[in-house]
Protein backbone atom coordinates (compact mmCIF):
# COMPACT_ATOMS: atom_id res chain seq x y z
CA UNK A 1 30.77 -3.07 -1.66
CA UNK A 2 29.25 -0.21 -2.69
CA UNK A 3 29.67 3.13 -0.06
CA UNK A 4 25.29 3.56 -0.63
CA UNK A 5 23.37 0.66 0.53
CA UNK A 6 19.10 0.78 0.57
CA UNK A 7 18.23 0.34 4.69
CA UNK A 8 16.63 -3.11 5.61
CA UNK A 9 13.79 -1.30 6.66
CA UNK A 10 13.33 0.23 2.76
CA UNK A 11 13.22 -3.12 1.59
CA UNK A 12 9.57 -4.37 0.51
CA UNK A 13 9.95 -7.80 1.30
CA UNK A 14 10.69 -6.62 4.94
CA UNK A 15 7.20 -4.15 4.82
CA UNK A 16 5.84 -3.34 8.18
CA UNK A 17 8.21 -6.01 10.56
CA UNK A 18 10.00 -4.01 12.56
CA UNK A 19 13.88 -3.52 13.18
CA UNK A 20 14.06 -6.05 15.99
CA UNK A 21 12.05 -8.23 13.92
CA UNK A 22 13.98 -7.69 10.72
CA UNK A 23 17.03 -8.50 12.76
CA UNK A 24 15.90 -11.55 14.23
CA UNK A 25 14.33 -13.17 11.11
CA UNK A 26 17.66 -12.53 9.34
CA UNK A 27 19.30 -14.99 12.19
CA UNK A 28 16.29 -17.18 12.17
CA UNK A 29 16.40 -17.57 8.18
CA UNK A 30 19.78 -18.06 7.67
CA UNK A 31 20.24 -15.23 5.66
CA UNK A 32 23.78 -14.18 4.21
CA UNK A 33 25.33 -11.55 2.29
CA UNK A 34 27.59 -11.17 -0.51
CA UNK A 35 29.08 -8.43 -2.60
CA UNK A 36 30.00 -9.09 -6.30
CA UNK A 37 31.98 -7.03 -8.75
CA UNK A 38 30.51 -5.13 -12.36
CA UNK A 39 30.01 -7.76 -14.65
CA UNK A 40 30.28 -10.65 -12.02
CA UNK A 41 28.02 -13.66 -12.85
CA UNK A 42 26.48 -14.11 -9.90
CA UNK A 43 23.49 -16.85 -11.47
CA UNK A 44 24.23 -18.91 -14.13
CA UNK A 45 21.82 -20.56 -16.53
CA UNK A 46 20.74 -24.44 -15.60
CA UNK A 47 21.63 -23.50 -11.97
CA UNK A 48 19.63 -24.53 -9.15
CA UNK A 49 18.29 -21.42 -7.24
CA UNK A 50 17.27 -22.43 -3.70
CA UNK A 51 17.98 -18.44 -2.58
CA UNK A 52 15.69 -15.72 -3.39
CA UNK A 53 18.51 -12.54 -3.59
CA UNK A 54 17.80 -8.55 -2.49
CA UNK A 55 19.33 -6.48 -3.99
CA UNK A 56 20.93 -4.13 -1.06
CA UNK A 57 23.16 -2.09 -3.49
CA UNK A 58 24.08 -1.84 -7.33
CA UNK A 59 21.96 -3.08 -10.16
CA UNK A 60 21.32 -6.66 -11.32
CA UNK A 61 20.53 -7.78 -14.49
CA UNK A 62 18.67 -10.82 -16.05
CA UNK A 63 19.98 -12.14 -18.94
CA UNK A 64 18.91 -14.61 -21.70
CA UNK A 65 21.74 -16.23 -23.88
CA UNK A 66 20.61 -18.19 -27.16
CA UNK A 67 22.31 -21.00 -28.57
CA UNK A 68 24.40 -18.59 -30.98
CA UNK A 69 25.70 -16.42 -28.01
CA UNK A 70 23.08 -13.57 -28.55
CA UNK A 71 22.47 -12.28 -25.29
CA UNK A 72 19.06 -10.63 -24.10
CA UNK A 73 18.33 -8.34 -21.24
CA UNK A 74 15.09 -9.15 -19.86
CA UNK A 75 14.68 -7.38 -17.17
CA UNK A 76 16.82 -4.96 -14.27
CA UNK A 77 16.68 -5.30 -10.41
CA UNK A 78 17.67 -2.23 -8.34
CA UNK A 79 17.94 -1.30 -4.87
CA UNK A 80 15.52 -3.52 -2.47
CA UNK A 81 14.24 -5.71 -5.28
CA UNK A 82 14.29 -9.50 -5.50
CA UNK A 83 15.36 -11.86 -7.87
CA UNK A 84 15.49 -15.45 -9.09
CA UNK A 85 12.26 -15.69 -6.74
CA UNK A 86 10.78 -17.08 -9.78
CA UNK A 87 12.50 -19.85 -10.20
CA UNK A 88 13.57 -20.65 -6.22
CA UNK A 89 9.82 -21.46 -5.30
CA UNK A 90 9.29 -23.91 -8.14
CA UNK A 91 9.55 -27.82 -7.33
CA UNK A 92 11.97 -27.44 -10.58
CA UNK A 93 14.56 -24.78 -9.50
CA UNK A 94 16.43 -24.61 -12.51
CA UNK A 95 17.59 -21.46 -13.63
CA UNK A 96 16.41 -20.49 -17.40
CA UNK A 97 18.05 -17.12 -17.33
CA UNK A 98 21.78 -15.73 -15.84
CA UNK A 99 21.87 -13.10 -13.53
CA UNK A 100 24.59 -10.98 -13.90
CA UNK A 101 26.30 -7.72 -11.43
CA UNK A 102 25.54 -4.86 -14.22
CA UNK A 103 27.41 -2.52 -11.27
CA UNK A 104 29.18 -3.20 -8.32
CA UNK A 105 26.55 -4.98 -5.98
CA UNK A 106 25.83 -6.09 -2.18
CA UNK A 107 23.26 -9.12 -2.57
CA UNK A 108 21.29 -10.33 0.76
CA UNK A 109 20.41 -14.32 0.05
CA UNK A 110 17.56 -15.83 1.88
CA UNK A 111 17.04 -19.15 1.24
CA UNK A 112 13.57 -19.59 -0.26
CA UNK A 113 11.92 -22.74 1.59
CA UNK A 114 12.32 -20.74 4.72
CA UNK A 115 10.18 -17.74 3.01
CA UNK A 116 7.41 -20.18 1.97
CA UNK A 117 7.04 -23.01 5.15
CA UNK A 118 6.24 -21.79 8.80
CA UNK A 119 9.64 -21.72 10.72
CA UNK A 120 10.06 -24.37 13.61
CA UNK A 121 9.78 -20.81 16.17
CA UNK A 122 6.45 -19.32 15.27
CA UNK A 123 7.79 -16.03 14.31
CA UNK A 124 4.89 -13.80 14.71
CA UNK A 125 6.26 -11.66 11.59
CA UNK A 126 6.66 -14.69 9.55
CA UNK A 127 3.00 -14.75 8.08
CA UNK A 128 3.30 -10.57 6.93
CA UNK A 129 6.84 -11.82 5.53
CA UNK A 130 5.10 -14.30 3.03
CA UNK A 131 2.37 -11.93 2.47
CA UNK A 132 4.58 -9.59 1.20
CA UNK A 133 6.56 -12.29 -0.45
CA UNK A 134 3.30 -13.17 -2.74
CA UNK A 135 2.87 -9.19 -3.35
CA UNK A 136 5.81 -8.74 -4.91
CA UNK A 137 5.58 -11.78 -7.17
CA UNK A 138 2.41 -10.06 -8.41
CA UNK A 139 4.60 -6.61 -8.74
CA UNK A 140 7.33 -8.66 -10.63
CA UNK A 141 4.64 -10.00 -13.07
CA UNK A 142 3.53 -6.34 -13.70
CA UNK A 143 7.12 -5.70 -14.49
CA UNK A 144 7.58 -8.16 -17.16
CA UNK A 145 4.12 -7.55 -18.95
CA UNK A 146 5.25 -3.35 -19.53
CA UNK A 147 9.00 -5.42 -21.09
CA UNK A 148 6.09 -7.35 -23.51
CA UNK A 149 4.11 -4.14 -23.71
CA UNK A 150 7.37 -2.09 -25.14
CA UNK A 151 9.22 -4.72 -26.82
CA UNK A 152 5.84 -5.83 -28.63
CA UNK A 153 5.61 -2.46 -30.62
CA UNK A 154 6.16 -2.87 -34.65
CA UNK A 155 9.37 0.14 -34.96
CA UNK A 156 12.10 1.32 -32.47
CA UNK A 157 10.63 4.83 -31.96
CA UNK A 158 7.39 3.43 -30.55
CA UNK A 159 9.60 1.04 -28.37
CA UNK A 160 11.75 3.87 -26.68
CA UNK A 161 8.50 5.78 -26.82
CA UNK A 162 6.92 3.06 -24.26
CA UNK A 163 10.06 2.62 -22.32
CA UNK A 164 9.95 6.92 -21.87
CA UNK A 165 6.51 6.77 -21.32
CA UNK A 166 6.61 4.00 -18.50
CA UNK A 167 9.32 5.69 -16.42
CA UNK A 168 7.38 9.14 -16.48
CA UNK A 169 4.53 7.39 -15.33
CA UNK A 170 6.88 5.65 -12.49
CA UNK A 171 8.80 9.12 -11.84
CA UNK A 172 5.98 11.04 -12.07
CA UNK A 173 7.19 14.01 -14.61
CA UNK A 174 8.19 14.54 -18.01
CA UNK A 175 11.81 15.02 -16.86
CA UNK A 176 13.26 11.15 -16.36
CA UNK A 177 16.55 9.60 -15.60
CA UNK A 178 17.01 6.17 -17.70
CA UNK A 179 18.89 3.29 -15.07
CA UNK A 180 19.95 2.08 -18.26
CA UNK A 181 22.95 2.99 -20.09
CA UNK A 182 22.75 3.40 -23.93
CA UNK A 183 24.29 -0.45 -24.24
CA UNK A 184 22.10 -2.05 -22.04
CA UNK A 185 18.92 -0.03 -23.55
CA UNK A 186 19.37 -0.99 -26.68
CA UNK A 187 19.82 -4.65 -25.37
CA UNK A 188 16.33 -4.38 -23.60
CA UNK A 189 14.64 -2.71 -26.44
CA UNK A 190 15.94 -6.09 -28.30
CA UNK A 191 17.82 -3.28 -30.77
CA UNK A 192 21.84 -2.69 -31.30
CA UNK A 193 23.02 0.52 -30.28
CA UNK A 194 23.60 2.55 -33.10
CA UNK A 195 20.22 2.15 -34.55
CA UNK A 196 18.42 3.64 -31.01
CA UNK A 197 21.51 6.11 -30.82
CA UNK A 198 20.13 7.30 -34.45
CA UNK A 199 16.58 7.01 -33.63
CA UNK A 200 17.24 8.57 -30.52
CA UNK A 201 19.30 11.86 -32.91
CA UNK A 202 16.12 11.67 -34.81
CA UNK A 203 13.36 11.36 -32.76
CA UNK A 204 15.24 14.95 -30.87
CA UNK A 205 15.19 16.80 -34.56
CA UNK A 206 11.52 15.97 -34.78
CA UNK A 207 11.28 17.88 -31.27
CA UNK A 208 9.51 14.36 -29.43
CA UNK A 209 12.50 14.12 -26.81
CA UNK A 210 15.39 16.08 -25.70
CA UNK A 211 18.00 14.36 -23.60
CA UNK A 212 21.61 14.54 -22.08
CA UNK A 213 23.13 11.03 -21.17
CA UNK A 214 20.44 9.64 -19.37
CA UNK A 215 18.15 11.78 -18.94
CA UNK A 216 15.01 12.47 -21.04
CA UNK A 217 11.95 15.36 -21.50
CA UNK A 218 9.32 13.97 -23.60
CA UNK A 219 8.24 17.29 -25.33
CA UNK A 220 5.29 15.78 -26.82
């Protein structure tokens, strides 16, 4: 388990129910944790998901595998988001994606049916739970129409363009820190490395980006 955890109460799912609460609907949910190692499958494909996971620590990665091996990243979870939500509140819970531990992660499992049907106690926080339950499955919808917005653009500069551009506009500067290492960016930009890492070298000689391992200045 990782030394840095996100707090419960940092966790949007858990928005505005207090620490008594939190600790109580944990109990009354039957949540449970687990920790999994870098690279640890911890979904696979054509599973059943009847838990919704939080991501307490680490990074989590969804991943498509075609029928020739060729593996996609789709999208990243970090600290205090969800996953496999998608698939956990359908009447067909099958998996069509693997989730995978891209670091070292603690996962909090809650099992969905009890996030979706009024629990036999009446917990008074249970209606703001599935309020913010529905809010994030709007956020996580949001999320995967900016991966169609960036991976939809005709060359690779315009594609690591709209990844830069969407994390300044999340950070809030010029001056941004990818979560993504060069691998896994090239992955979600549906490239191979060492076409981005020369795109990358050229885009910096045409004095649009500067950069040091992860981190990027958009100059222009």
């Amino acid at each position: 388990m990782e030394e840095t955890r996100i707090s419960l109460r940092q966790i949007p799912l858990f928005a505005h129910i207090t620490d008594s609460e939190i600790k109580t609907l944990l109990h009354c949910m039957q949540s449970r944790e687990r920790s999994y190692k870098k690279n640890e499958i911890i979904i696979l494909e054509e599973e059943h998901i009847r838990m919704i996971g939080i991501v307490l620590s680490g990074r989590v990665h969804m991943i498509k595998e075609d029928m020739w091996s060729n593996k996609t990243l789709l999208a990243y979870m970090q600290e205090g988001e969800l996953f496999g939500e998608t698939f956990a509140v359908q009447e067909d819970s099958t998996s069509h994606v693997s989730f995978v531990a891209a670091t070292d992660v603690s996962i909090l499992f809650i099992p969905a049916s009890n996030i979706i049907h009024q629990c036999p106690n009446m917990c008074s926080f249970h209606t703001t739970l599935s309020e913010n339950m529905f809010r994030l499955l709007g956020t996580k919808n949001l999320q995967l129409m900016e991966k169609i917005e960036i991976t939809s653009k005709s060359s690779l500069r315009e594609k690591i363009l709209a990844y830069l551009s969407m994390l300044a506009q999340k950070q809030n500067s010029t001056y941004v820190t990818s979560p993504l290492s060069r691998t896994e960016l090239a992955e979600y930009l549906g490239s191979n490395r060492s076409a981005m890492t020369r795109e990358l070298a050229a885009m910096r000689s045409d004095g649009i980006i500067d950069y040091d391992g992860n981190c990027f200045r958009i100059l222009t």
